[in-house]
N, C-alpha and C. Protein backbone atom coordinates (compact mmCIF):
# COMPACT_ATOMS: atom_id res chain seq x y z
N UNK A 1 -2.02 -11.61 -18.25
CA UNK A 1 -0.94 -10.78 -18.72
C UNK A 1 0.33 -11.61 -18.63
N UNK A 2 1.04 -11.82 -19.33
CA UNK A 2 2.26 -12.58 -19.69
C UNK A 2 3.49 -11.54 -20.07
N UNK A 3 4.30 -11.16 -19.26
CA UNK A 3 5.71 -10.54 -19.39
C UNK A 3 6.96 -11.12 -19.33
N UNK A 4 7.37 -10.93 -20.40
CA UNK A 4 8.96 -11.51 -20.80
C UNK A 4 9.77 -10.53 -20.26
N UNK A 5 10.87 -11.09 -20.05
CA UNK A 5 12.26 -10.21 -19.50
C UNK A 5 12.25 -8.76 -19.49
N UNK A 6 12.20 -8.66 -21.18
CA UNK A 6 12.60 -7.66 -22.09
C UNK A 6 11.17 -7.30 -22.22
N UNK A 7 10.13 -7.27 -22.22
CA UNK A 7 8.99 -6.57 -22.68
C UNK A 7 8.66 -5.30 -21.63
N UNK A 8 8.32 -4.45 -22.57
CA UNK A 8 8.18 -3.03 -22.15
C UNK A 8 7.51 -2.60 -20.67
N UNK A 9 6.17 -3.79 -20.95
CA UNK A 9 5.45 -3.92 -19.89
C UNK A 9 6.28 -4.52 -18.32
N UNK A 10 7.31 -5.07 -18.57
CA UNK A 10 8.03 -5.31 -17.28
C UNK A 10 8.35 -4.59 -16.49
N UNK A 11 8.79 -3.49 -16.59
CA UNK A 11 8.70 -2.41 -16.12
C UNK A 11 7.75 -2.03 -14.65
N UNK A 12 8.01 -2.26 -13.50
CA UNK A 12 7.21 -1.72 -12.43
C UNK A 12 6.59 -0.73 -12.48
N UNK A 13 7.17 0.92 -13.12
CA UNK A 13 6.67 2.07 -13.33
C UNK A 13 5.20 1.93 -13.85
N UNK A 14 4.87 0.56 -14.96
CA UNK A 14 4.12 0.74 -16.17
C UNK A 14 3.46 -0.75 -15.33
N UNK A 15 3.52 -1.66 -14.70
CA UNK A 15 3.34 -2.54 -14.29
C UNK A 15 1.86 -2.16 -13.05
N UNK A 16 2.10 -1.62 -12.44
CA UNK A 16 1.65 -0.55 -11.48
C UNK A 16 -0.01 -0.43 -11.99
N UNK A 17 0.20 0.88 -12.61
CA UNK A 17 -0.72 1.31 -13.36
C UNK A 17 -1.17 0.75 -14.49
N UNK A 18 -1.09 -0.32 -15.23
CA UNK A 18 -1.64 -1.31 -16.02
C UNK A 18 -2.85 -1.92 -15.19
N UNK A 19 -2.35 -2.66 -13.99
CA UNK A 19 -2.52 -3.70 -13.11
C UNK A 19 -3.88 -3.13 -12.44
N UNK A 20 -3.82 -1.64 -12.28
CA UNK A 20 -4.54 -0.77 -11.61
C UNK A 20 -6.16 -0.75 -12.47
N UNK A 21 -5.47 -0.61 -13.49
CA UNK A 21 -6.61 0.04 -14.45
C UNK A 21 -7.21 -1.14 -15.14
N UNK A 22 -7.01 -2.60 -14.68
CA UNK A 22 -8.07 -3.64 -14.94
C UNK A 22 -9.15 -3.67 -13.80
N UNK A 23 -8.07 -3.62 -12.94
CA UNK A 23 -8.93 -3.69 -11.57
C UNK A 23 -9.86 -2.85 -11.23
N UNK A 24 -9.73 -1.53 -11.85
CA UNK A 24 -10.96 -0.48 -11.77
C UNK A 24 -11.85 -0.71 -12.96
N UNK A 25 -11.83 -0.87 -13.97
CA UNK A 25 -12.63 -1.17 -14.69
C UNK A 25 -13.47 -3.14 -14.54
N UNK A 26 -13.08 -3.54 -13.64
CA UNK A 26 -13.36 -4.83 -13.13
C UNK A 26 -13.14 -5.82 -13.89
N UNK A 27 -12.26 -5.98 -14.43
CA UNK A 27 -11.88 -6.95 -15.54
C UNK A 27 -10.84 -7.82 -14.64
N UNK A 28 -11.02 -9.40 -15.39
CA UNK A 28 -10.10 -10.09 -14.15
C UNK A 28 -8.88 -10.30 -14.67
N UNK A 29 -8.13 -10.33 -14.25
CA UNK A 29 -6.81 -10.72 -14.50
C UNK A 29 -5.63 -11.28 -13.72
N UNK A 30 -4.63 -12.12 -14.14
CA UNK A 30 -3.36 -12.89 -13.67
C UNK A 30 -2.06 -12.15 -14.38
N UNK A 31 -1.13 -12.45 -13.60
CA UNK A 31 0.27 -11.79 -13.82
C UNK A 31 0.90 -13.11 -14.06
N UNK A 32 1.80 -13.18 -15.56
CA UNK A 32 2.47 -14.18 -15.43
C UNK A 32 4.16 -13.88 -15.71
N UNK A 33 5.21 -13.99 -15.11
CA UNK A 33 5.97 -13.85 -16.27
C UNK A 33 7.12 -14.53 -15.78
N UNK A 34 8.05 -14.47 -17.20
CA UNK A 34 9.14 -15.58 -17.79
C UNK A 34 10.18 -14.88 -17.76
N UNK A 35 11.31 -15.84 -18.17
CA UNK A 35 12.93 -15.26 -18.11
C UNK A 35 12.93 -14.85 -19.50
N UNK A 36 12.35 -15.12 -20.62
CA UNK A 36 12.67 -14.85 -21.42
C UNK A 36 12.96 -13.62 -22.33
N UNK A 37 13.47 -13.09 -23.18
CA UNK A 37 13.35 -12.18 -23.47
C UNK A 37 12.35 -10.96 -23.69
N UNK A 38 11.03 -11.90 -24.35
CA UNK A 38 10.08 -11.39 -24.79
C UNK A 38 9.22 -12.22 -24.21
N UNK A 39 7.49 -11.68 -24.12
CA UNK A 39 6.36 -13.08 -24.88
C UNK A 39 6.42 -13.48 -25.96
N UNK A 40 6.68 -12.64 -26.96
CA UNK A 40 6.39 -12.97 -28.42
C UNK A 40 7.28 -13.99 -28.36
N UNK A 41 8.13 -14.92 -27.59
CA UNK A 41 8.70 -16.12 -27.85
C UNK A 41 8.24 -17.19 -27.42
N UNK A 42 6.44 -16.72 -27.52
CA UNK A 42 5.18 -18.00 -27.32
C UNK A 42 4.61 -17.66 -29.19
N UNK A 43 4.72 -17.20 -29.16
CA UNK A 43 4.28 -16.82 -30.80
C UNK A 43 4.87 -17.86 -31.37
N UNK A 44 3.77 -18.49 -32.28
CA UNK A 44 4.81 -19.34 -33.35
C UNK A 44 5.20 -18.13 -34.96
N UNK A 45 4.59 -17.18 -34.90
CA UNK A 45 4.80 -16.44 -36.47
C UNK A 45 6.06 -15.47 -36.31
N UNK A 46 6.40 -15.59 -34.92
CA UNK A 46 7.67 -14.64 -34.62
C UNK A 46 9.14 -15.30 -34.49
N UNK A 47 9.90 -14.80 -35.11
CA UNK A 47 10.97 -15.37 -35.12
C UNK A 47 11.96 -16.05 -34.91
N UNK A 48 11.45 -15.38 -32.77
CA UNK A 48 12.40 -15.79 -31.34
C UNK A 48 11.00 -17.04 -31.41
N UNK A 49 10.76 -17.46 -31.92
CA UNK A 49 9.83 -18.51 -31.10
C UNK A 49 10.14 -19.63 -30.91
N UNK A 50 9.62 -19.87 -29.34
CA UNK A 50 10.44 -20.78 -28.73
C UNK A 50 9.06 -21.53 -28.06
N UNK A 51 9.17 -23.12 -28.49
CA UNK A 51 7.79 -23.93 -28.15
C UNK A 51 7.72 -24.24 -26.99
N UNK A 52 8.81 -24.49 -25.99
CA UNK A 52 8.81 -24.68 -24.74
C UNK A 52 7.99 -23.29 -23.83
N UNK A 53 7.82 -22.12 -24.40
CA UNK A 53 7.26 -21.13 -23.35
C UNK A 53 5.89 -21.06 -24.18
N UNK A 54 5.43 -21.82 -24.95
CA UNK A 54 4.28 -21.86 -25.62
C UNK A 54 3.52 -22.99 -24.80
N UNK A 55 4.40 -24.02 -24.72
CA UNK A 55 3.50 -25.11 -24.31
C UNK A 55 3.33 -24.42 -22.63
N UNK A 56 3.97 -23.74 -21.85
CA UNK A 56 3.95 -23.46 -20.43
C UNK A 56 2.85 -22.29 -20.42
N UNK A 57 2.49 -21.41 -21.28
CA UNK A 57 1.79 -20.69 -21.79
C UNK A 57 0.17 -21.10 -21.73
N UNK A 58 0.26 -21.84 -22.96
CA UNK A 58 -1.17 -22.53 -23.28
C UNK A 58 -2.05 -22.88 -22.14
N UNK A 59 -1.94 -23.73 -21.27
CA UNK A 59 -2.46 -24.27 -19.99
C UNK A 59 -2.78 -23.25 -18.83
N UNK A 60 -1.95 -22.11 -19.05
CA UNK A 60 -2.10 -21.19 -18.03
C UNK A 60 -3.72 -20.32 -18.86
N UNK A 61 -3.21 -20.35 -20.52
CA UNK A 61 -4.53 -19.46 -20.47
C UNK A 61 -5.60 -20.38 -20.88
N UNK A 62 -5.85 -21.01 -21.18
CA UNK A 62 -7.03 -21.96 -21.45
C UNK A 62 -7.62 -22.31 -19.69
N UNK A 63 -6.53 -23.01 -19.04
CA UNK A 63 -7.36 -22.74 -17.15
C UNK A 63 -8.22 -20.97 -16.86
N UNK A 64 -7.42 -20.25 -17.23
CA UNK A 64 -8.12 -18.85 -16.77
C UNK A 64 -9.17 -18.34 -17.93
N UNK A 65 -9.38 -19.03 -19.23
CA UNK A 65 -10.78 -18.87 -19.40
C UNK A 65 -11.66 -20.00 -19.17
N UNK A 66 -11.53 -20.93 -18.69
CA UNK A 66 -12.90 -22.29 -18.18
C UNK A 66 -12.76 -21.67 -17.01
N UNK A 67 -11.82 -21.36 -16.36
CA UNK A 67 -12.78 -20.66 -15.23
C UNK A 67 -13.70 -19.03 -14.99
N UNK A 68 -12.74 -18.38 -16.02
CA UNK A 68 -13.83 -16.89 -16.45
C UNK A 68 -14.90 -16.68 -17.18
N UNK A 69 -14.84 -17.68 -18.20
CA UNK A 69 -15.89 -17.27 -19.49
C UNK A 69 -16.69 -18.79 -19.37
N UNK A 70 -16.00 -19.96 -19.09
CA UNK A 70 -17.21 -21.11 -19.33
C UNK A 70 -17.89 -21.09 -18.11
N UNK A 71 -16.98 -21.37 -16.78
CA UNK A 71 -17.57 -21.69 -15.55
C UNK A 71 -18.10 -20.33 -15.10
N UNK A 72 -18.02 -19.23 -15.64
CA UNK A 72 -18.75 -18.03 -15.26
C UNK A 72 -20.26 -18.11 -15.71
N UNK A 73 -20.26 -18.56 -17.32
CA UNK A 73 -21.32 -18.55 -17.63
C UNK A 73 -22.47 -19.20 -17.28
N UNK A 74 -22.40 -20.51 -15.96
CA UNK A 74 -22.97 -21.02 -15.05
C UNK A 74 -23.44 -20.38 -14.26
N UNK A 75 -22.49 -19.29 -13.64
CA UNK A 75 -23.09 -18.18 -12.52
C UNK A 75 -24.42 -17.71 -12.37
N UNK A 76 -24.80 -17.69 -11.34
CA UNK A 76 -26.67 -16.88 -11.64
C UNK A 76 -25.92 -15.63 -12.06
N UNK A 77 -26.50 -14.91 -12.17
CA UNK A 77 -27.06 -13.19 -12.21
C UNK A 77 -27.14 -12.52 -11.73
């Protein structure tokens, strides 16, 4: 999960109970977030886009799937 400044999801109220409801349904997840206004200023098709929170971006999620989805798929059973 990636939250910008300004994104709705920043919000503690909504932060809370987001956070909650991966964790009960067992899904894994990381909290990341930026000064920036938005995420969508990792987007390249969006307007505010800004390559510096793209490139800081990228690495964070490509590490958290080789370790969820490739190196999981090693896991026994």
């Amino acid at each position: 999960m990636f939250c910008g400044g300004k994104d709705f999801h920043r919000d503690t109220g909504i932060q809370g109970p987001l956070w909650e409801s991966f964790i009960a349904n067992g899904q894994p997840v990381e909290w990341h977030s930026c000064r920036t206004p938005t995420t969508a200023s990792a987007t390249p098709t969006n307007d505010g886009f800004q390559p510096h929170y793209a490139d800081l971006a990228w690495p964070l999620v490509t590490d958290f799937l080789q370790r969820r989805c490739i190196a999981g798929a090693d896991a026994p059973s």
